[in-house]
Protein backbone atom coordinates (compact mmCIF):
# COMPACT_ATOMS: atom_id res chain seq x y z
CA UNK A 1 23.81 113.98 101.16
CA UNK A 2 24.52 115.56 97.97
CA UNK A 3 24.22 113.67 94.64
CA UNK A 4 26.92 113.74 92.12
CA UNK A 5 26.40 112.06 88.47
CA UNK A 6 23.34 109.91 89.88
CA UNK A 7 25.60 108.57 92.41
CA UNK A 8 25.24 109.44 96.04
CA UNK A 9 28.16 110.42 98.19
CA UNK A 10 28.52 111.30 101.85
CA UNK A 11 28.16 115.21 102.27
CA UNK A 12 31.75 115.70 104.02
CA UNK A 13 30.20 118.88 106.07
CA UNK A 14 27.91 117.10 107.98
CA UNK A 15 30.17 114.40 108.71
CA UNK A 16 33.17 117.09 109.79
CA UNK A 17 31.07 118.55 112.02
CA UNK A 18 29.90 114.77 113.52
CA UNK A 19 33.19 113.62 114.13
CA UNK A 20 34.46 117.06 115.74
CA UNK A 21 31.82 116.59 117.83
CA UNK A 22 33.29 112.76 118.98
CA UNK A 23 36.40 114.46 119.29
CA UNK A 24 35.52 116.36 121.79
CA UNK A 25 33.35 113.90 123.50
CA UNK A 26 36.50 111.78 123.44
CA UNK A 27 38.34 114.10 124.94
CA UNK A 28 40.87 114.79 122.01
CA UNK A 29 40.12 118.51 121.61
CA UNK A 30 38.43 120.93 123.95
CA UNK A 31 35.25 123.14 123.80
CA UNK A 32 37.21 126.01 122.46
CA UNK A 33 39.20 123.33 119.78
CA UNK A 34 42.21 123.35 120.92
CA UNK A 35 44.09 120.02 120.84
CA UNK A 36 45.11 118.81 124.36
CA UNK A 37 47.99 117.02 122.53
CA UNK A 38 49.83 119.73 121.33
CA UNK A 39 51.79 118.77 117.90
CA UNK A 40 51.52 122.10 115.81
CA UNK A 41 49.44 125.43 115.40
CA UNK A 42 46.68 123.74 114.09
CA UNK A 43 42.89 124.89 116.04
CA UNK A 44 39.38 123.44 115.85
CA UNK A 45 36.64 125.56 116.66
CA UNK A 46 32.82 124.17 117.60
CA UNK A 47 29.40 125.66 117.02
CA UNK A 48 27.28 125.67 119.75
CA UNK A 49 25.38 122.70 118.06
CA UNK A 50 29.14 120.77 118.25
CA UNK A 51 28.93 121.22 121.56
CA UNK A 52 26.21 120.65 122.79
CA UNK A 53 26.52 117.29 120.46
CA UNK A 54 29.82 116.29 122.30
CA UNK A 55 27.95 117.18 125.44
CA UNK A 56 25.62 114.80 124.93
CA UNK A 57 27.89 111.63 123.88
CA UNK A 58 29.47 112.27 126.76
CA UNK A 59 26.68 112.11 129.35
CA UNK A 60 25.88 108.80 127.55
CA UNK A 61 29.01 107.41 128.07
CA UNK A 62 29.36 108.22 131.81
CA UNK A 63 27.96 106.15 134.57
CA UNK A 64 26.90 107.32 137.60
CA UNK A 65 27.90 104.92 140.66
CA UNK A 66 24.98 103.21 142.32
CA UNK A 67 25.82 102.82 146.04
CA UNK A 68 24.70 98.98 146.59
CA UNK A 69 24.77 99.72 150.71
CA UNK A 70 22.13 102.71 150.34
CA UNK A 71 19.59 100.96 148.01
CA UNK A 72 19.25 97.89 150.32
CA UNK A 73 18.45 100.26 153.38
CA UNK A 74 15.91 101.64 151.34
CA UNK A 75 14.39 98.82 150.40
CA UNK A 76 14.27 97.43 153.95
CA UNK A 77 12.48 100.90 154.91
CA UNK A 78 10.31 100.73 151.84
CA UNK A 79 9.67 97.35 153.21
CA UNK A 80 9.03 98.54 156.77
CA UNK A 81 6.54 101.24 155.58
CA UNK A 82 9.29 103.91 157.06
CA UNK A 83 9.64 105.71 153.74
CA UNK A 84 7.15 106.32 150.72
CA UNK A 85 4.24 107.53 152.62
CA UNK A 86 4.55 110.87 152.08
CA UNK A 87 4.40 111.99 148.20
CA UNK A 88 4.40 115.74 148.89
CA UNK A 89 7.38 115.80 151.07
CA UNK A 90 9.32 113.66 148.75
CA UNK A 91 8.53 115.88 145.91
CA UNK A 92 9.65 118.80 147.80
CA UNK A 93 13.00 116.81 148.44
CA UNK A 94 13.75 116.11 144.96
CA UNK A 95 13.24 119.46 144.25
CA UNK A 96 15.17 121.11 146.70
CA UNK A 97 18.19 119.17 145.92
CA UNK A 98 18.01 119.55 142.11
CA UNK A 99 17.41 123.85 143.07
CA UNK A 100 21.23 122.77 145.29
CA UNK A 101 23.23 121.68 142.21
């Protein structure tokens, strides 16, 4: 924010830099800046900080799909005292398939 004659206005870096970030959340321009609808020379380049921004709106934005059919079976094992007795093993699980991706 920068003040000008005892009258705030908007710094227009800091907003530039917000709304290249949507941009590119939005999928209007890529990580590198350039337009994916091509209509002249012009290029848009993102700091790191941009991008990791955009990055971020993005993951916010997507939803993962929750697959109805496998929670129910899990809840009748959770039920049945099949699954959940084992903390270790579970752990070991989760962390072997997060090492995967």
């Amino acid at each position: 924010m920068k003040i000008d004659l005892n009258r705030p206005t908007l710094d227009t870096d800091a907003a530039k830099g917000t709304d290249a970030a949507r941009k590119v959340a939005d999928g209007a321009v890529t990580r590198t800046g350039e337009r994916t609808a091509t209509s002249g020379t012009d290029k848009v380049e993102l700091s790191s900080d941009a991008q990791l921004l955009a990055a971020a709106l993005k993951a916010t934005t997507e939803t993962t799909a929750v697959r109805a059919d496998v929670v129910e079976a899990m809840k009748v094992k959770l039920a049945a005292g099949e699954i959940g007795n084992d903390s270790a093993r579970l752990a070991d699980r989760i962390l072997d398939d997060l090492l995967k991706r």
